[in-house]
Protein backbone atom coordinates (compact mmCIF):
# COMPACT_ATOMS: atom_id res chain seq x y z
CA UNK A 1 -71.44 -26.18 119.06
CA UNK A 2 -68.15 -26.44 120.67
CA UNK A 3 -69.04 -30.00 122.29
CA UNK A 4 -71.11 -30.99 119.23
CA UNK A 5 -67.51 -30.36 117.06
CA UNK A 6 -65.57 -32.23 119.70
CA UNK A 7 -67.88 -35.46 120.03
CA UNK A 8 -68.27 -35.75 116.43
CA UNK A 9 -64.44 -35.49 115.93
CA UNK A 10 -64.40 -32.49 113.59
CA UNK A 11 -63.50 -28.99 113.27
CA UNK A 12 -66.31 -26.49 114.91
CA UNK A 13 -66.54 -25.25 111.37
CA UNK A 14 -67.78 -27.91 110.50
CA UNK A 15 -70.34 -28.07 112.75
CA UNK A 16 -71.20 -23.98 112.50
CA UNK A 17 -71.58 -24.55 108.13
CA UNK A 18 -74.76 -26.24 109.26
CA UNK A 19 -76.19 -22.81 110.26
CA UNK A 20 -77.79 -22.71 113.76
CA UNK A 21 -78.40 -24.88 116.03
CA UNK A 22 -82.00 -25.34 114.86
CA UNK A 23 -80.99 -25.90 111.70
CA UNK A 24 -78.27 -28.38 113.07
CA UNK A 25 -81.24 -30.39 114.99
CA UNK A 26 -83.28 -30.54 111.77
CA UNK A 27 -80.58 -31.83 109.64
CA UNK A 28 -79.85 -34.43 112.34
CA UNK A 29 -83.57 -35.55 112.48
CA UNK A 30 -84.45 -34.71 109.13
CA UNK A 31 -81.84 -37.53 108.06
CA UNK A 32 -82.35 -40.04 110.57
CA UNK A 33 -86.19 -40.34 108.86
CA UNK A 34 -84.81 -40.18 105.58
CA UNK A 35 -82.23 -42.85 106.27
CA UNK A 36 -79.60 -41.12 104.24
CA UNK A 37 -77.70 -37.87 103.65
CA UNK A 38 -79.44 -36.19 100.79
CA UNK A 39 -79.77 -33.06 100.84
CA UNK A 40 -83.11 -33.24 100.13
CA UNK A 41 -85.28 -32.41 103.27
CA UNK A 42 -87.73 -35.09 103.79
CA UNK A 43 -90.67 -32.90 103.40
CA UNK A 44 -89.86 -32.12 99.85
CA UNK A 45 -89.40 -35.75 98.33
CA UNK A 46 -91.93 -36.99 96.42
CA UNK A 47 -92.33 -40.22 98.08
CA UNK A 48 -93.27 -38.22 101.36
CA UNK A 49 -95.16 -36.00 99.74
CA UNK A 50 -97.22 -38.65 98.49
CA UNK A 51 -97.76 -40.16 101.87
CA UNK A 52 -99.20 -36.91 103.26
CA UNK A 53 -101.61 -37.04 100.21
CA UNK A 54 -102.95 -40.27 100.67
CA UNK A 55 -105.96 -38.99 102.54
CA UNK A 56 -107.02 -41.05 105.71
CA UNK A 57 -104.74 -40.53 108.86
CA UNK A 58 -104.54 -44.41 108.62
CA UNK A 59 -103.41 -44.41 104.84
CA UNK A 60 -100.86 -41.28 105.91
CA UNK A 61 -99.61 -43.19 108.50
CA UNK A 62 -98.89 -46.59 106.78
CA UNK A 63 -97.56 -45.11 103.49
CA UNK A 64 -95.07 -43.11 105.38
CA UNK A 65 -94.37 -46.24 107.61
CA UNK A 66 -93.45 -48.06 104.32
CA UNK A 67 -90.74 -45.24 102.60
CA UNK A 68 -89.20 -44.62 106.53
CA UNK A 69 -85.74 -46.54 107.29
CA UNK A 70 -86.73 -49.74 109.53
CA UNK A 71 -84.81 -50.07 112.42
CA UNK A 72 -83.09 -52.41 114.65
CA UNK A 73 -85.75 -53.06 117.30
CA UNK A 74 -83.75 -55.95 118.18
CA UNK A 75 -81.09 -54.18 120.32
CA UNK A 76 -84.09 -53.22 123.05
């Protein structure tokens, strides 16, 4: 947590208010899905949930395609 504090450039309270470290790595992933800092998990917003209800893998998998953050494939 110690390194996590120091890379980020801020206090390893900071860091430790997250909870664990699993909860840490959820947050992290959580919001680079979400494309923002709300502290609304992912799971729970209605646009996902949505997504998971649209039935077919194939619908599932575009209608959470189209609410995800696009991202800079260009820099490959």
């Amino acid at each position: 947590m110690q390194a996590i504090a120091s890379e980020s450039g801020v206090a390893v309270e900071t860091v430790y208010a997250q909870g664990s470290k699993a909860a840490l790595l959820l947050a992290c992933v959580d919001r680079t899905l979400a494309g923002d800092d709300s502290d609304l998990p992912l799971i729970e917003r209605p646009s996902f949930a949505n997504a998971l209800a649209a039935g077919s893998q194939a619908a599932i998998t575009g209608a959470a395609a189209a609410i995800l953050p696009s991202s800079d494939r260009s820099s490959r």
